[in-house]
C-alpha atoms as a PDB file:
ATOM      1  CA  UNK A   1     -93.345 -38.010  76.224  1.00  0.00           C
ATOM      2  CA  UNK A   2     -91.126 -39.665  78.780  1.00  0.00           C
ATOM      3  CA  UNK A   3     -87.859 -41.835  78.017  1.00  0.00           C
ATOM      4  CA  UNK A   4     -89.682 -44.482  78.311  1.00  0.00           C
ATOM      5  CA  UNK A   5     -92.547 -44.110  75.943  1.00  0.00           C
ATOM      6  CA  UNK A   6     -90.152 -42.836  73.845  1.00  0.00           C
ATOM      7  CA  UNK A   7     -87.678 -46.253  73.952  1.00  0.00           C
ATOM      8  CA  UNK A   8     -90.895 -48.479  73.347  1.00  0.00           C
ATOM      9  CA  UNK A   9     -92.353 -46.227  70.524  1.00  0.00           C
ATOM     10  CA  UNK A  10     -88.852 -46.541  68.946  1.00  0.00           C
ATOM     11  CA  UNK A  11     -88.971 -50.427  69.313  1.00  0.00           C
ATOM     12  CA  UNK A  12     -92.397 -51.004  68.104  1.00  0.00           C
ATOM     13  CA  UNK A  13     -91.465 -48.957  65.266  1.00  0.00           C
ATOM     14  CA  UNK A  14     -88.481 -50.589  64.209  1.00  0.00           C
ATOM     15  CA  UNK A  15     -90.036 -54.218  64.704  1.00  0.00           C
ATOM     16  CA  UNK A  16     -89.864 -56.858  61.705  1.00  0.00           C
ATOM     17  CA  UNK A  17     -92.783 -56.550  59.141  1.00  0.00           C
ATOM     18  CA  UNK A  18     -93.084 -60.541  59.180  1.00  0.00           C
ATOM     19  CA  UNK A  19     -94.325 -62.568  61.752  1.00  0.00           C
ATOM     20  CA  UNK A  20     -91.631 -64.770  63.031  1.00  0.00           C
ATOM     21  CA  UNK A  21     -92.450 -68.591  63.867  1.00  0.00           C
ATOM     22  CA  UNK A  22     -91.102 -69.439  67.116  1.00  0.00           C
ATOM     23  CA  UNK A  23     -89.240 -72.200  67.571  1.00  0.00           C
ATOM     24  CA  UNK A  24     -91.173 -75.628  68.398  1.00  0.00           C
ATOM     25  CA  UNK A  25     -89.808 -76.628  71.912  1.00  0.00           C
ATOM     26  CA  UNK A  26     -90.227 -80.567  72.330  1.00  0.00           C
ATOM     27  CA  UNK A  27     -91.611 -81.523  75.859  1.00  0.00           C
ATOM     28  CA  UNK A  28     -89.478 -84.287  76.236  1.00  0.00           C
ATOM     29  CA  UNK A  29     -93.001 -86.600  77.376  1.00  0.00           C
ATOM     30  CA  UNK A  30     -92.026 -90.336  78.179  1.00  0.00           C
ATOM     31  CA  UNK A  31     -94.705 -91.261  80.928  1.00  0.00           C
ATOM     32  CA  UNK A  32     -98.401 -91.871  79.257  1.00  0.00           C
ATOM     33  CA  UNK A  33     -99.717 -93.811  82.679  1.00  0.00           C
ATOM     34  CA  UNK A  34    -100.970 -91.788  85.088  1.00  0.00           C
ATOM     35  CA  UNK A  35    -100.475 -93.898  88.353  1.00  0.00           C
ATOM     36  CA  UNK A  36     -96.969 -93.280  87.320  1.00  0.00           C
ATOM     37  CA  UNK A  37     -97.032 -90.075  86.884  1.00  0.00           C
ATOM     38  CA  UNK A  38     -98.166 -89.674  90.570  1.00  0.00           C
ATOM     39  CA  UNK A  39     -96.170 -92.264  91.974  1.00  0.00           C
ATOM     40  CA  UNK A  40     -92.888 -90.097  90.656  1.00  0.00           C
ATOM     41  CA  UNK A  41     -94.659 -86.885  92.343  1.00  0.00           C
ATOM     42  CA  UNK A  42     -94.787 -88.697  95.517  1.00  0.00           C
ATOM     43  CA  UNK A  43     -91.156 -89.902  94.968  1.00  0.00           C
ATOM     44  CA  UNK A  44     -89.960 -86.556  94.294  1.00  0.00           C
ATOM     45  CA  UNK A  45     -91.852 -84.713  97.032  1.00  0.00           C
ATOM     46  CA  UNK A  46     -90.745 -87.293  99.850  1.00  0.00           C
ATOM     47  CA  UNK A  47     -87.042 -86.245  98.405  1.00  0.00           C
ATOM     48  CA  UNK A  48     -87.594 -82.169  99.894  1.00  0.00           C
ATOM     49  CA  UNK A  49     -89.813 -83.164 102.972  1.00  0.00           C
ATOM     50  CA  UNK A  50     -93.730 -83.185 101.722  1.00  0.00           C
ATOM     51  CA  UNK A  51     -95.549 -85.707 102.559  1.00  0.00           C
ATOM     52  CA  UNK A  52     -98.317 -87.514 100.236  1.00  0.00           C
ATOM     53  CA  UNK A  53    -102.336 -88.968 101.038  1.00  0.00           C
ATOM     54  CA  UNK A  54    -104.419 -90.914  99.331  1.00  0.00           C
ATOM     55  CA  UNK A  55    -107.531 -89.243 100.210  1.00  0.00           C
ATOM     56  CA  UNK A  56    -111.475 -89.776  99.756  1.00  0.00           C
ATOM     57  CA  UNK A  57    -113.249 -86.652 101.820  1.00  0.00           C
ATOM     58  CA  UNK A  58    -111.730 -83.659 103.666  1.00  0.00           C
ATOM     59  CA  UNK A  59    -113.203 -85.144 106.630  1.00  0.00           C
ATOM     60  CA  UNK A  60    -109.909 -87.772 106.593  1.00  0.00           C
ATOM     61  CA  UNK A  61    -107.840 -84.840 106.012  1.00  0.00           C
ATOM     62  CA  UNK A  62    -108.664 -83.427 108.807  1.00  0.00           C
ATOM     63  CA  UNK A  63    -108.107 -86.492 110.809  1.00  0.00           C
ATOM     64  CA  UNK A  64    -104.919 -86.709 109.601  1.00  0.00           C
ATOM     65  CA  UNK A  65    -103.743 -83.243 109.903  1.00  0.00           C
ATOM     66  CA  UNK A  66    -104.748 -83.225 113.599  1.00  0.00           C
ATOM     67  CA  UNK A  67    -102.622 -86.801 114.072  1.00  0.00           C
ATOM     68  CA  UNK A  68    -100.280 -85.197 112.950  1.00  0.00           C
ATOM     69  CA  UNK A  69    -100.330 -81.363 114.481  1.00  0.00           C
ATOM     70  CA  UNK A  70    -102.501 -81.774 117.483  1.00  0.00           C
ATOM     71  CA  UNK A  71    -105.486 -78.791 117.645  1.00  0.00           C
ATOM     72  CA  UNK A  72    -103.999 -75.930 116.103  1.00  0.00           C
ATOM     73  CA  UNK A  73    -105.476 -72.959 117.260  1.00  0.00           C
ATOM     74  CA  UNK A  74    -105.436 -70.729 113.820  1.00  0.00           C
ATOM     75  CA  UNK A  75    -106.875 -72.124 110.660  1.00  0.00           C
ATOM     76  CA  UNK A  76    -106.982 -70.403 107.307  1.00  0.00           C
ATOM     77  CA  UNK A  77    -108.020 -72.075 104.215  1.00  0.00           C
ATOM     78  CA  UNK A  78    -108.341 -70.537 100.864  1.00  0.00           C
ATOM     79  CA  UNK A  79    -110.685 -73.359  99.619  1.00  0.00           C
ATOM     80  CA  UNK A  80    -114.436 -73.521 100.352  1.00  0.00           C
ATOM     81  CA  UNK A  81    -113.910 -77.329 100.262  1.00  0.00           C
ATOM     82  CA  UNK A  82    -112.116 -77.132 104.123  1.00  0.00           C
ATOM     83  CA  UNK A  83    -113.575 -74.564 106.618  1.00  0.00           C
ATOM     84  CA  UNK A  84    -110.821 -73.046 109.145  1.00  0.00           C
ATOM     85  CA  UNK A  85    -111.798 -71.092 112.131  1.00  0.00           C
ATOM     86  CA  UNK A  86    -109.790 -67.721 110.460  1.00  0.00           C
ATOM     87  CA  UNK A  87    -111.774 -66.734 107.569  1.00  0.00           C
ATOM     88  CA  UNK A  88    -109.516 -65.263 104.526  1.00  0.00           C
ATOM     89  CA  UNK A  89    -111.924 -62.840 103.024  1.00  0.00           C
ATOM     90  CA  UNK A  90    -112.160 -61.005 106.021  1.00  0.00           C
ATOM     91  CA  UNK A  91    -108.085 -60.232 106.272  1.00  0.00           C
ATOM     92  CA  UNK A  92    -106.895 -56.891 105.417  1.00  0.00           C
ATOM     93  CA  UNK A  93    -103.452 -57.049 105.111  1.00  0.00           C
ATOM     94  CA  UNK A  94    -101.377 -60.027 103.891  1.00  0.00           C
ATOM     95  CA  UNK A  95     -98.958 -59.948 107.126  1.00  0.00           C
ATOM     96  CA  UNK A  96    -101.891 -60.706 109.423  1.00  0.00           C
ATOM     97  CA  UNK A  97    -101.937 -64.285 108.164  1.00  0.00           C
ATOM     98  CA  UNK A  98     -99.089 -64.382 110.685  1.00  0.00           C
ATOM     99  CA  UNK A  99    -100.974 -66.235 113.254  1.00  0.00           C
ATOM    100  CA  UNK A 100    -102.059 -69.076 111.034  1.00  0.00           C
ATOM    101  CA  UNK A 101    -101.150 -72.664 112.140  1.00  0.00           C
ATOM    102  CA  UNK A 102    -102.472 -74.371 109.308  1.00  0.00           C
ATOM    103  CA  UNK A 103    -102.810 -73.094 105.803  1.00  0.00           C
ATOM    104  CA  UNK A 104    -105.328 -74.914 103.336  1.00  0.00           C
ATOM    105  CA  UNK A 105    -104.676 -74.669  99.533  1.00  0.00           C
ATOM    106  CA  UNK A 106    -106.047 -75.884  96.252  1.00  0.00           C
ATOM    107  CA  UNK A 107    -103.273 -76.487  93.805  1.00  0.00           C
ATOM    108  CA  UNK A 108    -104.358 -75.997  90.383  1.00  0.00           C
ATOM    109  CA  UNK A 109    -101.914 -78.692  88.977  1.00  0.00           C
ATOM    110  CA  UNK A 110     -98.850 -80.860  90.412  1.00  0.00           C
ATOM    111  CA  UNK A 111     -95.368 -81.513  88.346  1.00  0.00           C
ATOM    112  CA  UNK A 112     -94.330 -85.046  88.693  1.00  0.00           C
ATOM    113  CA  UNK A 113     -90.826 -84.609  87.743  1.00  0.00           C
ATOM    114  CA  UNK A 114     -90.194 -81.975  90.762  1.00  0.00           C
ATOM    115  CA  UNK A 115     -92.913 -83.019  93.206  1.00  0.00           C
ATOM    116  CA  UNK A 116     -94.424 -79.768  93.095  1.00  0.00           C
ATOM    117  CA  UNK A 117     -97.637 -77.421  92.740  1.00  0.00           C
ATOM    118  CA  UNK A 118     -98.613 -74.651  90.961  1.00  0.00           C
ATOM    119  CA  UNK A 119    -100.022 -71.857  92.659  1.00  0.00           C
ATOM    120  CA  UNK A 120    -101.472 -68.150  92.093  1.00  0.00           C
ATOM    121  CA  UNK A 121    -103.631 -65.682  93.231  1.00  0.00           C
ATOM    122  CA  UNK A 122    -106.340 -67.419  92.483  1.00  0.00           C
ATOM    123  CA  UNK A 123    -106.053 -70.677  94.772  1.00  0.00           C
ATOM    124  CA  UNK A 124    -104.269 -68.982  97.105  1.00  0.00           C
ATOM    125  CA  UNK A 125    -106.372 -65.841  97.769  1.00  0.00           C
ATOM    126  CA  UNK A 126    -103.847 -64.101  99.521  1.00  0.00           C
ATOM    127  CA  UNK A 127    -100.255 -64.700  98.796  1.00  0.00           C
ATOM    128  CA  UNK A 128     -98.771 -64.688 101.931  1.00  0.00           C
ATOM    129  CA  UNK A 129    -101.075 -67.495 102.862  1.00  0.00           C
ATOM    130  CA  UNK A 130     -98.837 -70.076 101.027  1.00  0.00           C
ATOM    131  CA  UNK A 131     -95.665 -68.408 103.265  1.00  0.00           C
ATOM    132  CA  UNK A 132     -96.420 -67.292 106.698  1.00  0.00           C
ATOM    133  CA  UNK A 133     -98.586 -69.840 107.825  1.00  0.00           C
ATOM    134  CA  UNK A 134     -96.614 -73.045 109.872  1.00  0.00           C
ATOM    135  CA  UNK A 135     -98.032 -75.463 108.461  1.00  0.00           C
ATOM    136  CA  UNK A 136     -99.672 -76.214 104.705  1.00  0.00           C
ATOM    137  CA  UNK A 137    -102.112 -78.897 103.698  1.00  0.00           C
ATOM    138  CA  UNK A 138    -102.424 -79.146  99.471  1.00  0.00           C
ATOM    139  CA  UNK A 139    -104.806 -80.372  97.947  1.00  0.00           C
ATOM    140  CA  UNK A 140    -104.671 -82.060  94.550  1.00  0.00           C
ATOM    141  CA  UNK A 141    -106.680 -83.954  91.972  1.00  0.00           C
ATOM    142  CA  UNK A 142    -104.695 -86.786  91.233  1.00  0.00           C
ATOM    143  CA  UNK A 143    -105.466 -86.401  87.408  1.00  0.00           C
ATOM    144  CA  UNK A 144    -104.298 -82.975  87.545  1.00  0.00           C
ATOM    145  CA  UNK A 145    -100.137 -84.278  87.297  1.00  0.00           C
ATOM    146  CA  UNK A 146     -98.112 -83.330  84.430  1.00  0.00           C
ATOM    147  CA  UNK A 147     -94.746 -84.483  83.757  1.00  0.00           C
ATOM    148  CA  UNK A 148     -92.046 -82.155  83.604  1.00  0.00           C
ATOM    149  CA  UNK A 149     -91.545 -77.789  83.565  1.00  0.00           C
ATOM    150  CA  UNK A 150     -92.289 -78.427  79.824  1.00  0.00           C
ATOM    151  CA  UNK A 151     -95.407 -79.630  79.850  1.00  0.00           C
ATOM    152  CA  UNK A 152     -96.593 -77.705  83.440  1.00  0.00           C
ATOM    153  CA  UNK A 153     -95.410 -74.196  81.255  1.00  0.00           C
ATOM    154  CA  UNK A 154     -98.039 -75.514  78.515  1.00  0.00           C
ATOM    155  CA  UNK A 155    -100.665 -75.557  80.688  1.00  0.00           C
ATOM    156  CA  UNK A 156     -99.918 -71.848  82.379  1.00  0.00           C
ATOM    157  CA  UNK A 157    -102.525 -69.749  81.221  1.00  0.00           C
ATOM    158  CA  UNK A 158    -100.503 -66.678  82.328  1.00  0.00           C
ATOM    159  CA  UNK A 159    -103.233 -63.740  81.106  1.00  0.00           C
ATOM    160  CA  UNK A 160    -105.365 -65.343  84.006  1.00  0.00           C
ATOM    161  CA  UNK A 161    -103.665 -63.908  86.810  1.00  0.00           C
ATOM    162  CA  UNK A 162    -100.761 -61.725  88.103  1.00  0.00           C
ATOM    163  CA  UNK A 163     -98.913 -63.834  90.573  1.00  0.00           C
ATOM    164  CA  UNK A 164     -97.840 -67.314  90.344  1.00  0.00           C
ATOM    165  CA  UNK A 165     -95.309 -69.866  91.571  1.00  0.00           C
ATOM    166  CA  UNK A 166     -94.245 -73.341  92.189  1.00  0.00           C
ATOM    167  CA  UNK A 167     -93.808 -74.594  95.453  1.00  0.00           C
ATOM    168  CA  UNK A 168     -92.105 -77.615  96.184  1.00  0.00           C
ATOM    169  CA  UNK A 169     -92.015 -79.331 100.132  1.00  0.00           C
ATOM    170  CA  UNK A 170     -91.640 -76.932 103.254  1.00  0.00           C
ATOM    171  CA  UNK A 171     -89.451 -74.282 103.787  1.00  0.00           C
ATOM    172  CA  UNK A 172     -85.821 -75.185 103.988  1.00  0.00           C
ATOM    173  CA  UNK A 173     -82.462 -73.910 103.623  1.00  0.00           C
ATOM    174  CA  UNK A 174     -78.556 -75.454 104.229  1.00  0.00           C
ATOM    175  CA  UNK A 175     -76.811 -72.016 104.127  1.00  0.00           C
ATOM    176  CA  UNK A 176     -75.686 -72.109 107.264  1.00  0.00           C
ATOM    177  CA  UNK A 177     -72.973 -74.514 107.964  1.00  0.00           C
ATOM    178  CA  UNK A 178     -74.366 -76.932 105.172  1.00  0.00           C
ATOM    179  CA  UNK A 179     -76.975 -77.923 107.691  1.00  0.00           C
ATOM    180  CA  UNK A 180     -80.511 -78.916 106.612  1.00  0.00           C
ATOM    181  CA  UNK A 181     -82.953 -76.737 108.308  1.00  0.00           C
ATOM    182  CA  UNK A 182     -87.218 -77.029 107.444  1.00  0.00           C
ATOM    183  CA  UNK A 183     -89.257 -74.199 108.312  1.00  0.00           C
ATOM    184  CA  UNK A 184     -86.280 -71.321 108.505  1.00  0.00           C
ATOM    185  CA  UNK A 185     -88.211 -68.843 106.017  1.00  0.00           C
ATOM    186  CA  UNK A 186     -91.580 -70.343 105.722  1.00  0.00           C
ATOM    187  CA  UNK A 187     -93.931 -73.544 106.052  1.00  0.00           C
ATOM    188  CA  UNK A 188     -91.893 -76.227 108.482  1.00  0.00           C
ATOM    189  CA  UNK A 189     -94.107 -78.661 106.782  1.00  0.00           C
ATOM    190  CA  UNK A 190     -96.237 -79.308 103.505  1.00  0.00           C
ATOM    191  CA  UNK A 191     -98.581 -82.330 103.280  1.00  0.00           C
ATOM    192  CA  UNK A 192    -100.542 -82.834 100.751  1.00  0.00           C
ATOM    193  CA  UNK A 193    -103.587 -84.455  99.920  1.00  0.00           C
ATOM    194  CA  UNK A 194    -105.225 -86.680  96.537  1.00  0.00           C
ATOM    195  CA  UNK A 195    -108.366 -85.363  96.654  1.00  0.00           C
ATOM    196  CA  UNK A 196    -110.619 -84.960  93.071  1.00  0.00           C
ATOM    197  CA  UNK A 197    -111.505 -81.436  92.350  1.00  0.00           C
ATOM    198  CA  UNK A 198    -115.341 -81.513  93.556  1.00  0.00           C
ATOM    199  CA  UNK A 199    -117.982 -80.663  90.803  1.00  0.00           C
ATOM    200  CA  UNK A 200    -119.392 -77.306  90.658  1.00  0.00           C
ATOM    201  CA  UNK A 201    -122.756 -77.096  91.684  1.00  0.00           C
ATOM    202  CA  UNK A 202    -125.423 -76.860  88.173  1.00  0.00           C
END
């Protein structure tokens, strides 16, 4: 048996008969309307540098995103919902998302309070999609917006996958000589989308 088997054997032995109640952690919930719920995650994204649409297809997405970029050449999206031209199944190692111009993500749910999403393996596919690529375009349903890091941590379910974080606005950093600089160590911009989650197909 090695140390270590041997150090958890020793704690599971020595653990307390009774179950002990965890504490009850308040969520500290104030905002019941949702339109302000997602007003404050617009507010709070537009604070690090993300940018927010009121969308009603991914065809206006796309419109927008090439107002805004020009033709990109490399597109990868990790939704089915927005076709790029640089299909993700077919990548083999996370660092050859390299190329991409234009990531495309899913968020599975937003945080008013910090203007940010939640992300795993699961809407992004590959990890490294969320970091190496130039660009990202989120999408989100608007109903999907919960209030604060109390309430987002409630609705974790964190046996469903093995990586997750939350990613708030594009890359930036003021290390170096308290200047702001987007884009240093990842995405130089986010934008993100309101788009419903579309209904699985019966």
């Amino acid at each position: 048996m090695s140390d270590l088997h041997q150090l958890l054997g020793d704690i599971r032995k020595h653990l307390p008969k009774e179950k002990i109640v965890y504490p009850q952690v308040p969520t500290f919930t104030k905002i019941k309307d949702k339109a302000v719920l997602k007003q404050q995650f617009i507010d709070a994204l537009a604070l690090v540098g993300g940018v927010c649409h009121d969308v009603s297809d991914i065809a206006e997405c796309q419109q927008i995103m090439r107002d805004k970029l020009g033709e990109v050449a490399i597109i990868c999206s990790a939704t089915a919902e927005w076709e790029g031209n640089k299909t993700i199944t077919d990548v083999a190692h996370p660092r050859d998302l390299d190329d991409v111009d234009l990531g495309i993500i899913r968020a599975e749910f937003g945080v008013a309070e910090m203007g940010m999403v939640w992300l795993t393996e699961n809407s992004l596919k590959i990890n490294s999609l969320g970091f190496l690529s130039q660009h990202l375009a989120v999408l989100l349903d608007p109903d999907a917006i919960t209030e604060n890091m109390h309430t987002a941590y409630q609705q974790i379910d964190f046996n469903a996958s093995e990586y997750g974080c939350f990613v708030m606005g594009p890359s930036a950093t003021a290390d170096i000589g308290a200047t702001l600089v987007r884009g240093a160590q990842g995405p130089r911009s986010l934008t993100l989308f309101f788009l419903k989650t579309p209904v699985p197909d019966q």
